[in-house]
C-alpha atoms as a PDB file:
ATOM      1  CA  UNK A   1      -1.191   9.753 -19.658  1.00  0.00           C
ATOM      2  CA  UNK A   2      -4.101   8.601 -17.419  1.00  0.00           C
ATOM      3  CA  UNK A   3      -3.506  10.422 -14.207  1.00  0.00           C
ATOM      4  CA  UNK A   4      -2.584  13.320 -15.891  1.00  0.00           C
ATOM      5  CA  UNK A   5      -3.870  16.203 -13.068  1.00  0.00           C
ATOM      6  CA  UNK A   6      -4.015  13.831 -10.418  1.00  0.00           C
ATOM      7  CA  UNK A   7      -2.424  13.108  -7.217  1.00  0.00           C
ATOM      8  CA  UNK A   8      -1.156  10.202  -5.670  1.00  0.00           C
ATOM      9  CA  UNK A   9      -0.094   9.601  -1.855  1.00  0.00           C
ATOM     10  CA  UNK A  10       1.681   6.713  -0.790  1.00  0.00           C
ATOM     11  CA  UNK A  11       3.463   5.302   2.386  1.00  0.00           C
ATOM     12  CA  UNK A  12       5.663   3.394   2.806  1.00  0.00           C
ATOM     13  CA  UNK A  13       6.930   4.411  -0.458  1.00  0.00           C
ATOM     14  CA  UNK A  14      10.571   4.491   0.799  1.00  0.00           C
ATOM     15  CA  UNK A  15      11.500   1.182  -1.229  1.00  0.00           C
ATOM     16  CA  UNK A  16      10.211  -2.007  -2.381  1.00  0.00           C
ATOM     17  CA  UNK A  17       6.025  -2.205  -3.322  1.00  0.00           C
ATOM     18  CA  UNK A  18       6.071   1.751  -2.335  1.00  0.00           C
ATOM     19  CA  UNK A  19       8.522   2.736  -4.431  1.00  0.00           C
ATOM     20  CA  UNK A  20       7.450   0.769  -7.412  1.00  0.00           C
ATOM     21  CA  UNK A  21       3.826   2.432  -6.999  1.00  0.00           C
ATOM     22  CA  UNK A  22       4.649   6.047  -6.438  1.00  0.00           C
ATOM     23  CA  UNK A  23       6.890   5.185  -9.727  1.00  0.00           C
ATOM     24  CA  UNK A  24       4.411   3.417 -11.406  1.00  0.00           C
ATOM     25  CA  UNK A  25       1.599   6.266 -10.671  1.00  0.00           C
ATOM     26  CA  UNK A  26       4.496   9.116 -11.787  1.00  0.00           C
ATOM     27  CA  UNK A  27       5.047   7.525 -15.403  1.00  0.00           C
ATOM     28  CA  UNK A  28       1.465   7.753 -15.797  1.00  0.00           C
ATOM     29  CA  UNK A  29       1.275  11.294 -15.099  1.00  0.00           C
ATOM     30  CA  UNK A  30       0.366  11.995 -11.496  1.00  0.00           C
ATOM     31  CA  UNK A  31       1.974  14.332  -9.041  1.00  0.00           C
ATOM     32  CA  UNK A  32       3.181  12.143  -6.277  1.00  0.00           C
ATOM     33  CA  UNK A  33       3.101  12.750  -2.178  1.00  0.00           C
ATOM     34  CA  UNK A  34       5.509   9.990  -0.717  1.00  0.00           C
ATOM     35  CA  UNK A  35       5.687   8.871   3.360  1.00  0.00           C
ATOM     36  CA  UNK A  36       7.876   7.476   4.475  1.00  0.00           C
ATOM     37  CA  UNK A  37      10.456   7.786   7.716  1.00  0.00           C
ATOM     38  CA  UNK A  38      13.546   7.405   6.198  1.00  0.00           C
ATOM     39  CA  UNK A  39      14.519  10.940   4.015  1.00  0.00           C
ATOM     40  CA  UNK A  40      17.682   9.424   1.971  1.00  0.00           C
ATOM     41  CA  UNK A  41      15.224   6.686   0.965  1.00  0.00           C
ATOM     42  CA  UNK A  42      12.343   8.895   0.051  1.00  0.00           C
ATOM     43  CA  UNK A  43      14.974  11.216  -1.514  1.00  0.00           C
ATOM     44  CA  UNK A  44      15.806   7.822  -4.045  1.00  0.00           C
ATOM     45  CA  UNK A  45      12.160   7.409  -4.468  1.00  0.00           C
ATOM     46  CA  UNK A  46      11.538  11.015  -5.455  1.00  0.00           C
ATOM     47  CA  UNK A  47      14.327  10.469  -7.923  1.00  0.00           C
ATOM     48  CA  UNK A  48      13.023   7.798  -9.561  1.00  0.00           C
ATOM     49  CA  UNK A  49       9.619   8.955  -9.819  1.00  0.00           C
ATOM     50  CA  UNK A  50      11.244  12.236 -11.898  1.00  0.00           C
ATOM     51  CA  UNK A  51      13.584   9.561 -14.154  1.00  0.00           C
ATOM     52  CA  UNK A  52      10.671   8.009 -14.664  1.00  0.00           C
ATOM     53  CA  UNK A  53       8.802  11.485 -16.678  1.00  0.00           C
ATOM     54  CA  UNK A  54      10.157  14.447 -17.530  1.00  0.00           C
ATOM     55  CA  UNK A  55       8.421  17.502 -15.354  1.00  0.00           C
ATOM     56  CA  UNK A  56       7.102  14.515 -12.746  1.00  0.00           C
ATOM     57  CA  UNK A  57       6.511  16.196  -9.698  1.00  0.00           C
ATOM     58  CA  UNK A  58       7.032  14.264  -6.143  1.00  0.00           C
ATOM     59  CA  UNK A  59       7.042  15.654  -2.730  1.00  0.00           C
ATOM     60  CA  UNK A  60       8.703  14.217   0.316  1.00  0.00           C
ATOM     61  CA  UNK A  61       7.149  13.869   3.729  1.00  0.00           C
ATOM     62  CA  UNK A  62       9.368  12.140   6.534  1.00  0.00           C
ATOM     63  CA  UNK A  63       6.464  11.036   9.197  1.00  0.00           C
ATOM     64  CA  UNK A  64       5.516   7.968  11.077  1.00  0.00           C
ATOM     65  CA  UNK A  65       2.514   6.162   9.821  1.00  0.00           C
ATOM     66  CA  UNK A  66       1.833   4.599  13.111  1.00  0.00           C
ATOM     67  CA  UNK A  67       0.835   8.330  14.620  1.00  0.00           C
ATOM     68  CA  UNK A  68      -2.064   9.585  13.567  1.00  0.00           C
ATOM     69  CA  UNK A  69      -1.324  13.713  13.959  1.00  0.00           C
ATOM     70  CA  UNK A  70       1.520  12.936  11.433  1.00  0.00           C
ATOM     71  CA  UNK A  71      -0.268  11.305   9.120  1.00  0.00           C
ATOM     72  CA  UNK A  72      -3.107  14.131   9.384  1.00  0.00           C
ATOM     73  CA  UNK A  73      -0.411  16.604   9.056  1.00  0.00           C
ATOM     74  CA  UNK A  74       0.842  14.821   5.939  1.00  0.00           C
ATOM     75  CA  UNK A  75      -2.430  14.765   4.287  1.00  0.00           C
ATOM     76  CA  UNK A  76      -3.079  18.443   5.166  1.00  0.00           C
ATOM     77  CA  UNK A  77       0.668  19.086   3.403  1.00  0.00           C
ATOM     78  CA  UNK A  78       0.091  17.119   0.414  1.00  0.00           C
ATOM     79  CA  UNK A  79      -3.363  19.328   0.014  1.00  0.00           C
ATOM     80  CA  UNK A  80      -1.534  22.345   0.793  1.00  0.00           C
ATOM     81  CA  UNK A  81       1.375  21.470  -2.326  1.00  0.00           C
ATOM     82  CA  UNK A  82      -1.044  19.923  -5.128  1.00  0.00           C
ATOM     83  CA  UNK A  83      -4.398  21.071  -3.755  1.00  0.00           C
ATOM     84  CA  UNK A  84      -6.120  17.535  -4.179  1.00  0.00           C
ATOM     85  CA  UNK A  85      -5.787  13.810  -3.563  1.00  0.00           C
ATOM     86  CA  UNK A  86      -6.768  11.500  -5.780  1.00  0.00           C
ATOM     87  CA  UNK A  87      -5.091   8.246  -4.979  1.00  0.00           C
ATOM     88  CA  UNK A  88      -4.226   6.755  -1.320  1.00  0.00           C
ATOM     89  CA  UNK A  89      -2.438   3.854  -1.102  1.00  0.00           C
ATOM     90  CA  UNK A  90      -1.878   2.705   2.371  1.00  0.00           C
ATOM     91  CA  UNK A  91       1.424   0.706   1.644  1.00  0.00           C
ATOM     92  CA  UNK A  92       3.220   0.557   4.995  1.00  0.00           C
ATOM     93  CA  UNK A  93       4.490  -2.731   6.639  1.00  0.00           C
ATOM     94  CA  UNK A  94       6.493  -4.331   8.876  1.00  0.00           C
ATOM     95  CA  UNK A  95       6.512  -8.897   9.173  1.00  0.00           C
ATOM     96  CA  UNK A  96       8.019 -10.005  12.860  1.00  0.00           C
ATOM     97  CA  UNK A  97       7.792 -13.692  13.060  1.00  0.00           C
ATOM     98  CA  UNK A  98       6.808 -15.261  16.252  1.00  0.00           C
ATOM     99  CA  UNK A  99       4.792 -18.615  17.112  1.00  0.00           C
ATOM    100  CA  UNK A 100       2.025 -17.236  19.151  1.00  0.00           C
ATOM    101  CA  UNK A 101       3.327 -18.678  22.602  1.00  0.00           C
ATOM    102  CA  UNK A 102       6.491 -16.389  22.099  1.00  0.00           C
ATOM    103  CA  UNK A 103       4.397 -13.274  21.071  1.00  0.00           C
ATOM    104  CA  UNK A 104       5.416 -10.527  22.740  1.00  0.00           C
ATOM    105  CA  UNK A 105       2.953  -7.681  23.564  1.00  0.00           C
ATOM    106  CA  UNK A 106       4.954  -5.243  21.442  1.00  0.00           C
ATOM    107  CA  UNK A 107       5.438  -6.882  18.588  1.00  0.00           C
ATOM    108  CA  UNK A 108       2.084  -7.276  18.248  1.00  0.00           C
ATOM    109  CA  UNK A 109       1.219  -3.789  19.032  1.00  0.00           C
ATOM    110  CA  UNK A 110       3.801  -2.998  16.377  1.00  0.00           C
ATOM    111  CA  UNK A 111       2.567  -5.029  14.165  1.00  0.00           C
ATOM    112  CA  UNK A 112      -1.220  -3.845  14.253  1.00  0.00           C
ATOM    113  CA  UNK A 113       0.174  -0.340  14.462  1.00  0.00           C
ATOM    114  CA  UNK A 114       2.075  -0.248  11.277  1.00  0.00           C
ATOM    115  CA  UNK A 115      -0.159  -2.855   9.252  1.00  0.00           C
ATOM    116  CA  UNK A 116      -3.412  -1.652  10.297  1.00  0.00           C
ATOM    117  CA  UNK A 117      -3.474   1.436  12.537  1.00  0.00           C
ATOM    118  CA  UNK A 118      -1.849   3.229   9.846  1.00  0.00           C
ATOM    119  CA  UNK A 119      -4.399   2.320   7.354  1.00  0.00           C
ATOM    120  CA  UNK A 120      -7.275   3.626   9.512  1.00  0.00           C
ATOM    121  CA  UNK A 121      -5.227   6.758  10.066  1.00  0.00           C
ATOM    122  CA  UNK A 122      -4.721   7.384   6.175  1.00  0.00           C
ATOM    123  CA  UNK A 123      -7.987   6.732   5.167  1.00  0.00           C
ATOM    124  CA  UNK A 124      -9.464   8.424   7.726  1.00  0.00           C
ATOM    125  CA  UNK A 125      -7.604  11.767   6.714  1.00  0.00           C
ATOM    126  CA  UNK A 126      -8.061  11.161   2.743  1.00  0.00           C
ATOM    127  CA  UNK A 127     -11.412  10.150   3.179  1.00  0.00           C
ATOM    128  CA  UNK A 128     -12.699  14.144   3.764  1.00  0.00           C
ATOM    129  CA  UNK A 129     -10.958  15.834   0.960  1.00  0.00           C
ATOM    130  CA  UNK A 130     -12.053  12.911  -1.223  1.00  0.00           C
ATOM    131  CA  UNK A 131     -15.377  13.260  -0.300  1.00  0.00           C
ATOM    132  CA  UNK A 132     -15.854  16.849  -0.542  1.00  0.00           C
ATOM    133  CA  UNK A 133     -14.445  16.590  -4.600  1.00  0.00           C
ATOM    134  CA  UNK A 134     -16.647  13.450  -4.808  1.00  0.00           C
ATOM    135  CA  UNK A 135     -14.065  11.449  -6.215  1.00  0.00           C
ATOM    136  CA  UNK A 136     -11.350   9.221  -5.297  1.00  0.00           C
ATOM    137  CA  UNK A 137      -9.391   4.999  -5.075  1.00  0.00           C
ATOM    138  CA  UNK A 138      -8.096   4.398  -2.038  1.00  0.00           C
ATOM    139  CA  UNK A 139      -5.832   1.108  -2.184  1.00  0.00           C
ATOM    140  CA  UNK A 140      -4.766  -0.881   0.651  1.00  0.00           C
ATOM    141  CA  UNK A 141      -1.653  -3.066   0.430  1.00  0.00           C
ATOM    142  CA  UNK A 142      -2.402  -6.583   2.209  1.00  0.00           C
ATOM    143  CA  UNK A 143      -0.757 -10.166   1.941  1.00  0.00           C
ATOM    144  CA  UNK A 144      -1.935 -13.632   0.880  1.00  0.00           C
ATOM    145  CA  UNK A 145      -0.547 -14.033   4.451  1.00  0.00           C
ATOM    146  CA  UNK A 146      -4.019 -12.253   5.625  1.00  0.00           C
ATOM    147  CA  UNK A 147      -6.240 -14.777   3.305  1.00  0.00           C
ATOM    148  CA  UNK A 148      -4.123 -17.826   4.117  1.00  0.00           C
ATOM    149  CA  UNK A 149      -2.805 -17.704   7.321  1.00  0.00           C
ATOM    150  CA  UNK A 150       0.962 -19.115   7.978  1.00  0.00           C
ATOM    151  CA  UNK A 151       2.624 -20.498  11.006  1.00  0.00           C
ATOM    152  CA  UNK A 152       4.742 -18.154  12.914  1.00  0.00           C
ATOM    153  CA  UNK A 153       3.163 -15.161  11.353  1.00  0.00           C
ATOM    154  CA  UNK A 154      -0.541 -14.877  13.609  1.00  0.00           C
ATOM    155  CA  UNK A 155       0.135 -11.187  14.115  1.00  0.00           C
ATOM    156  CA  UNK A 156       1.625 -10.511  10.648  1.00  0.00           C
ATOM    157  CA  UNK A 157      -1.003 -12.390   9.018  1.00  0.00           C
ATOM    158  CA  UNK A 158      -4.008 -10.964  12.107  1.00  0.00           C
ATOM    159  CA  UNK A 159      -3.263  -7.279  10.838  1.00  0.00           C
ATOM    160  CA  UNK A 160      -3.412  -7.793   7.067  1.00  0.00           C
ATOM    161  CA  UNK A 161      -6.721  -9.647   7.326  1.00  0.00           C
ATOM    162  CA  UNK A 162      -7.891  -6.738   8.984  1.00  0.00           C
ATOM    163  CA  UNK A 163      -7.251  -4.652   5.837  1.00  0.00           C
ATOM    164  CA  UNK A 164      -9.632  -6.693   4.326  1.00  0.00           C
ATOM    165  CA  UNK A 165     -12.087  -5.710   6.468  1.00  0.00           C
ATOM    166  CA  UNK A 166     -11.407  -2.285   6.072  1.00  0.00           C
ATOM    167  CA  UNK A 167     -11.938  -2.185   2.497  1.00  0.00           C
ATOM    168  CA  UNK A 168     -15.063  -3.619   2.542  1.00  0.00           C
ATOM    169  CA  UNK A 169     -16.210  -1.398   5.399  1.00  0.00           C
ATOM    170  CA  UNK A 170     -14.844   1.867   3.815  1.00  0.00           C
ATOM    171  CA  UNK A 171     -15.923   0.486   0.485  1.00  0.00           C
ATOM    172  CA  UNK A 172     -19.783   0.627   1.488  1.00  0.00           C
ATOM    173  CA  UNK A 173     -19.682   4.296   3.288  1.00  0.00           C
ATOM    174  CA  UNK A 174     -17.332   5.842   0.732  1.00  0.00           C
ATOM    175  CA  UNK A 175     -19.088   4.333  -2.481  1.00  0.00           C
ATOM    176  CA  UNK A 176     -21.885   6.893  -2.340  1.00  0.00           C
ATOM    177  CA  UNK A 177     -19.694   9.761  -2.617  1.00  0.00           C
ATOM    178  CA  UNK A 178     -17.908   8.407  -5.928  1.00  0.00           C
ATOM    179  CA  UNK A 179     -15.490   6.889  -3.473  1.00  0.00           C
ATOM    180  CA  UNK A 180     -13.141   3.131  -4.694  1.00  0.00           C
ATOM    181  CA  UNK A 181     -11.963   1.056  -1.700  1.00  0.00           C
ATOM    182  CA  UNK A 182     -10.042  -1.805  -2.796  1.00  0.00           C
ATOM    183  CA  UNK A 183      -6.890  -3.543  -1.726  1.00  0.00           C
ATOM    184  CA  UNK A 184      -4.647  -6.096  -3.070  1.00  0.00           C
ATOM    185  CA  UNK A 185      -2.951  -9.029  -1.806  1.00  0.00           C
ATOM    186  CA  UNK A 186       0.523 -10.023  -2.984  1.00  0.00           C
ATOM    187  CA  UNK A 187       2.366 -13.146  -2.450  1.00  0.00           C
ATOM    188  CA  UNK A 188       6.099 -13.796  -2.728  1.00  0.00           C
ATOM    189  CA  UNK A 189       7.661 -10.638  -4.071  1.00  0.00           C
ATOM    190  CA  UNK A 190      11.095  -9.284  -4.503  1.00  0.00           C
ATOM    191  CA  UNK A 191      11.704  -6.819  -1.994  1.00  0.00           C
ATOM    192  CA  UNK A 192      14.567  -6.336   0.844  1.00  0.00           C
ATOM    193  CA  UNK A 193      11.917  -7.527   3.597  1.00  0.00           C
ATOM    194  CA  UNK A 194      10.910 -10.582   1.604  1.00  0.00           C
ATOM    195  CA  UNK A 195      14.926 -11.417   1.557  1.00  0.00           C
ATOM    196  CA  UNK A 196      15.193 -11.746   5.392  1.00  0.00           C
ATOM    197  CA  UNK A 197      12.497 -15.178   4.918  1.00  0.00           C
ATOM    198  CA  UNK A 198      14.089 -18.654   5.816  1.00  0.00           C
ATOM    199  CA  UNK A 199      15.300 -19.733   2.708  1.00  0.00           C
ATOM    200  CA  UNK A 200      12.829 -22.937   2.946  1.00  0.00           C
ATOM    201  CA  UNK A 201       9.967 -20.679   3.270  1.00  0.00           C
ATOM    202  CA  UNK A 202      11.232 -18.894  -0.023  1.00  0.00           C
ATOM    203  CA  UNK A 203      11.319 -21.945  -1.753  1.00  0.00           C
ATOM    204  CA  UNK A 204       8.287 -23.202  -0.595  1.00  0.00           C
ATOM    205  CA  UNK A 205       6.166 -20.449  -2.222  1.00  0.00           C
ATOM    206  CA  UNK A 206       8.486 -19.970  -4.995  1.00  0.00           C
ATOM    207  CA  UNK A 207       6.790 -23.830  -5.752  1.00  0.00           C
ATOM    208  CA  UNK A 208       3.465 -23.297  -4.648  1.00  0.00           C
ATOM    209  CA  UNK A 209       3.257 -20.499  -7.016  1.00  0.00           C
ATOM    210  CA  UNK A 210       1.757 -21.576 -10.217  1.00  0.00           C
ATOM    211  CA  UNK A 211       3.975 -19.020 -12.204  1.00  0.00           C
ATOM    212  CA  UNK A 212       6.877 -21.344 -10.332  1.00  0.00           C
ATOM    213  CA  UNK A 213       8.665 -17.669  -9.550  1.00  0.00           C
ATOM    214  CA  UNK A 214       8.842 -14.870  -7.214  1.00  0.00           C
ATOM    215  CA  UNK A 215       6.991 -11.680  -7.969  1.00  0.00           C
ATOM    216  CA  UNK A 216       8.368  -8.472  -8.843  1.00  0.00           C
ATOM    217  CA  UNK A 217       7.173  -4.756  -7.116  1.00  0.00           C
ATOM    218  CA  UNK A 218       5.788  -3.739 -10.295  1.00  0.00           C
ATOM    219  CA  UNK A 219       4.005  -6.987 -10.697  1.00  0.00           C
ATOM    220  CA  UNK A 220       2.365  -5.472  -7.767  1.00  0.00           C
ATOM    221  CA  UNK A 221       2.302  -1.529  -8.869  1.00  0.00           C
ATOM    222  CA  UNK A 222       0.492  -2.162 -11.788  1.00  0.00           C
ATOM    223  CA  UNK A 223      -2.136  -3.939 -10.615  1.00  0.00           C
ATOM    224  CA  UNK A 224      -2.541  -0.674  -8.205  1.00  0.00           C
ATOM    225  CA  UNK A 225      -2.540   1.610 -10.434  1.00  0.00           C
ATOM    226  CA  UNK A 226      -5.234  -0.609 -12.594  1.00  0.00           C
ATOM    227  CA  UNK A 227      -7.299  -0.185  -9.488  1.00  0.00           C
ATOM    228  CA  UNK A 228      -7.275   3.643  -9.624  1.00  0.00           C
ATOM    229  CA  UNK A 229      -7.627   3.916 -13.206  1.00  0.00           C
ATOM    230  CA  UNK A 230     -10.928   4.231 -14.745  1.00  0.00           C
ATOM    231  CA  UNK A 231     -10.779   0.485 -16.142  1.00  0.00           C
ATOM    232  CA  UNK A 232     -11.773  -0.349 -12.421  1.00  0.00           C
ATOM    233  CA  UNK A 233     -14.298   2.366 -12.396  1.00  0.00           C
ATOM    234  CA  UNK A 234     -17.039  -0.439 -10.876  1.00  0.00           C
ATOM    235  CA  UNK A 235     -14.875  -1.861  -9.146  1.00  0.00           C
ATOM    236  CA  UNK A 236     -15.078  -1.329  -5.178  1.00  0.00           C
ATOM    237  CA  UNK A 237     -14.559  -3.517  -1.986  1.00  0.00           C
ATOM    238  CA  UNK A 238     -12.310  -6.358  -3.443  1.00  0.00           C
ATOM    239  CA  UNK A 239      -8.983  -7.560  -2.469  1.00  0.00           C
ATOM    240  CA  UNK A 240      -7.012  -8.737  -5.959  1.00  0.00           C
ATOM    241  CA  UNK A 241      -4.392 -11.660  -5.325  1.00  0.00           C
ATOM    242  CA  UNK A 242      -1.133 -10.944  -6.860  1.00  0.00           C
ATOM    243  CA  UNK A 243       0.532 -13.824  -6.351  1.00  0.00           C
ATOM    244  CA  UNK A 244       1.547 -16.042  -9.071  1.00  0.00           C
ATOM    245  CA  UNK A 245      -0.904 -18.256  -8.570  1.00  0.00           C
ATOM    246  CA  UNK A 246      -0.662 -19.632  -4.702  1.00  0.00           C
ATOM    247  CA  UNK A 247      -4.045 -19.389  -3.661  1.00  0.00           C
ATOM    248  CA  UNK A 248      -6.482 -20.652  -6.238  1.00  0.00           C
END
């Protein structure tokens, strides 16, 4: 297994992309440290992450991304329960359409906050244990939204293009200490959020998509957990598309 004696923490890991990940990084061997704010969620998560391998190990932390303390304090308990970090994937999102004459100030706050804030927060708090072991792939989960742009969608698509210049940022101070930053940009995928989208915007991408289909989370999981692997070993500072084939 290739993250045998390694640890993985992941938000948003309460269902959909999340889940799939901490899953994907538990069949491969990795003890798993899952955020998330909803506890019967996380509790399913954990669950599958132990179906997935017998003697998987996954540990639940109910916190909101969006404050920093708690995501400190769920760094500092991950630490304290496997003793080191080896993955971060900063995973959590929230979409709240609005044309940008009807933005409200809170939605965007809320959207920046749970998009992007929490990204700074978790990186921030993996980066020292990370760079004290010298080691570490951070992952940050993005959109094609963020590269494209869509109408209706300026905050949505304002805070995921600011993951990508987070990864390049963290990518060039981390990379000296043996540190990946990389993130990945999905398109259409399969997940309870994606099944609240006007039906012509499903269809829309569903057609632009080369692969003519919607993806699946562990379309998206794997390529994560590719990232962290040692195949990507000099790899550092992209963002990989995974999305059938929209934006070429």
């Amino acid at each position: 297994m290739m993250f045998a004696g390694k640890t993985a923490l992941v938000t948003g890991a309460s269902r959909g992309i999340g889940r799939a990940i901490a899953v994907e990084f538990s069949k491969a061997g990795a003890d798993i440290a899952i955020i998330g704010r909803d506890l019967a969620s996380l509790e399913e998560t954990a669950e599958a992450c132990v179906h997935a391998r017998i003697g998987a190990r996954a540990h639940i932390i109910v916190a909101d991304v969006t404050d920093q303390a708690a995501v400190e304090a769920g760094v500092a308990e991950t630490l304290a329960r496997f003793e080191r970090i080896d993955f971060a994937v900063a995973n959590a999102g929230q979409s709240a359409d609005a044309l940008l004459l009807r933005l409200k100030a809170d939605v965007l706050d809320q959207m920046l906050s749970v998009n992007l804030k929490s990204a700074f927060y978790l990186c921030g708090a993996v980066a020292k244990p990370m760079m004290k072991q010298r080691s570490g792939a951070i992952v940050l989960v993005s959109s094609i939204v963020g590269l494209m742009g869509n109408a209706g969608q300026s905050a949505y698509a304002a805070s995921k293009a600011g993951l990508t210049g987070l990864c390049k940022s963290l990518a060039k101070e981390l990379g000296s200490r043996n540190i990946r930053v990389n993130a990945v940009a999905p398109g259409l995928i399969e997940t309870a959020m994606t099944e609240k989208m006007p039906d012509a915007a499903r269809e829309y991408l569903i057609k632009a998509a080369a692969l003519g289909r919607p993806g699946k989370p562990e379309d998206v999981s794997g390529v994560v957990a590719f990232l962290c692997s040692e195949a990507a070993a000099y790899v550092t500072g992209q963002t990989l598309v995974v999305d059938g084939g929209v934006l070429m």
